[in-house]
Protein backbone atom coordinates (compact mmCIF):
# COMPACT_ATOMS: atom_id res chain seq x y z
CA UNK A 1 83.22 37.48 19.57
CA UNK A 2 80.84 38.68 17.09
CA UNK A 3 80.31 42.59 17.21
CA UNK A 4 76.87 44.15 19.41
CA UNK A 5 73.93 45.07 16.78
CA UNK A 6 73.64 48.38 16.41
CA UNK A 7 70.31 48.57 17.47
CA UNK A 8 71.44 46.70 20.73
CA UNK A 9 74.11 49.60 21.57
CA UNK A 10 72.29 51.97 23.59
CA UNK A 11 71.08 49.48 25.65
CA UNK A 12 74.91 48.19 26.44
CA UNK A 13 75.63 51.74 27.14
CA UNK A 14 72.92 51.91 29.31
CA UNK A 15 73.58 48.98 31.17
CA UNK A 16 77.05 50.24 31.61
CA UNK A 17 75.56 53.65 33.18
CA UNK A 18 73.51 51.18 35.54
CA UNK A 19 76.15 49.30 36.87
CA UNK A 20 78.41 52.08 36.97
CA UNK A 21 76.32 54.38 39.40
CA UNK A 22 74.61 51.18 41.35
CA UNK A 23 78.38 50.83 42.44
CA UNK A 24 79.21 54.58 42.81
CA UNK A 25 76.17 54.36 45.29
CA UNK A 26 77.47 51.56 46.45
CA UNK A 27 80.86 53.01 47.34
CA UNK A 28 79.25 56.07 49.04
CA UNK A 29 77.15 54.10 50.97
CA UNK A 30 80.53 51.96 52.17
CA UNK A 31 82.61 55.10 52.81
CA UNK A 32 79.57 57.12 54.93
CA UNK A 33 79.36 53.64 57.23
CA UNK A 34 82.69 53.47 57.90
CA UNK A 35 82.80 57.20 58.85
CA UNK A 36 79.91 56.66 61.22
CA UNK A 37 82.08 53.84 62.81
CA UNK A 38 84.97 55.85 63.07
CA UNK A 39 83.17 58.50 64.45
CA UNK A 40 81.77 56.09 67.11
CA UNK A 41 84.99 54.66 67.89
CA UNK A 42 86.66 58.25 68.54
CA UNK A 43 83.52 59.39 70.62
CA UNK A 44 83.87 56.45 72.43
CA UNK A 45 87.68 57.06 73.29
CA UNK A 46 86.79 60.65 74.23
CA UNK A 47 84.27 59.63 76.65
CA UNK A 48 86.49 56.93 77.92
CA UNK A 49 89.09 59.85 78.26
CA UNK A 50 87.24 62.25 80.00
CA UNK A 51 85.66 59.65 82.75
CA UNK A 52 89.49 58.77 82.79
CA UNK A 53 90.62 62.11 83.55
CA UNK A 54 87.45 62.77 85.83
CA UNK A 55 88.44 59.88 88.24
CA UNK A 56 91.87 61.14 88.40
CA UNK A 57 91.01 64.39 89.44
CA UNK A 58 88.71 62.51 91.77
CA UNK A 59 91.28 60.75 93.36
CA UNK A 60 93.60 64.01 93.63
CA UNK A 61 90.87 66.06 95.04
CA UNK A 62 90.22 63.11 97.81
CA UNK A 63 94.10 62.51 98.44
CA UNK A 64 94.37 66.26 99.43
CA UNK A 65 91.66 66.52 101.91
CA UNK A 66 92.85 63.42 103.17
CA UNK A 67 96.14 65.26 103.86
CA UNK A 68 94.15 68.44 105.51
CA UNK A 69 92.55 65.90 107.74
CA UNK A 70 95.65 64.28 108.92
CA UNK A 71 96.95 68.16 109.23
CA UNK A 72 94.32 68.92 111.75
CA UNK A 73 94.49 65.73 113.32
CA UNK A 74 97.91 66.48 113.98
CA UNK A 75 96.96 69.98 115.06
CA UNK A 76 94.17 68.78 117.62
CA UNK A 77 97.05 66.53 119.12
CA UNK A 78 99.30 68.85 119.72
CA UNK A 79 97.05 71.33 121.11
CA UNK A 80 94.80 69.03 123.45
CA UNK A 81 95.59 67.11 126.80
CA UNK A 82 94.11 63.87 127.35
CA UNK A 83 93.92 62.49 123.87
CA UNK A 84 92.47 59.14 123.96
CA UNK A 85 94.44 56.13 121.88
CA UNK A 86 91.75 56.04 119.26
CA UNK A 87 92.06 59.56 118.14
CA UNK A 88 95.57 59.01 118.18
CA UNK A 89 95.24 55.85 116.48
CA UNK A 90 92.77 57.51 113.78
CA UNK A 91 89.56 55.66 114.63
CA UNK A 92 87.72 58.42 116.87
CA UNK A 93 86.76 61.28 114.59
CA UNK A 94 87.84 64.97 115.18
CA UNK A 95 85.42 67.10 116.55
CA UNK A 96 83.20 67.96 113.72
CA UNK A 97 82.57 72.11 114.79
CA UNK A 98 86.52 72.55 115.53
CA UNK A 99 86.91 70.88 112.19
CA UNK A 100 84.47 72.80 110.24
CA UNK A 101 85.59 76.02 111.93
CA UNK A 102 89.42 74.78 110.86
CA UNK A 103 88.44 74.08 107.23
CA UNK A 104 86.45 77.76 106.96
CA UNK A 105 89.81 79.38 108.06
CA UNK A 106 91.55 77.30 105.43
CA UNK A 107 89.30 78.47 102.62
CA UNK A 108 87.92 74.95 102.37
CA UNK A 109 84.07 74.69 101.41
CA UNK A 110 84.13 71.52 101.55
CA UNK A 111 82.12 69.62 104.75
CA UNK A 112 82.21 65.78 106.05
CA UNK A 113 79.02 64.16 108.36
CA UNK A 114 82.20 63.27 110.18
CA UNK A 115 86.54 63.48 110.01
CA UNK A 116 88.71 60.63 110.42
């Protein structure tokens, strides 16, 4: 290969500069993208997490009232004459001011339209 011109030197150099930061940008450019996906994709799990973790508690916080409710149904049983097969059964609902008036003893401040 014959040797570059003198005269044709700082244009090689600067050619070299050119392609050397068009692919530092270029590199940059790469690495910031993929950060923003990452960044996506672990926002993503956390939300997926907490809505996970939110349903569970959910689901906890529903299994224990069902539990006070079979409690008091149990209670209203025992301390009643005359129960009728469908509140023993569990289709008639308790009476909602003896519940309400249970729950308040309990501490509960949670309230039902009606208790099954």
């Amino acid at each position: 290969m014959p040797p570059i011109p003198t005269w044709l030197t700082p244009y090689v150099a600067l050619a070299a500069l050119v392609v050397a930061l068009v692919s530092l940008v270029w590199n940059v450019q790469r690495d910031m993208r993929a950060a923003r996906r990452q960044r996506r994709q672990e926002d993503e799990h956390a939300r997926q997490s907490a809505a996970a973790t939110q349903l569970s508690v959910m689901a906890s916080e529903r299994q224990r009232r069902a539990r006070i409710l079979r409690a008091l149904r149990a209670e209203w049983i025992a301390s009643h004459d005359g129960i009728s097969p469908a509140m023993l059964a569990g289709t008639e609902p308790l009476p909602k001011s003896w519940v309400e008036l249970r729950l308040a003893e309990l501490g509960e401040s949670w309230r039902q339209d009606s208790y099954r």
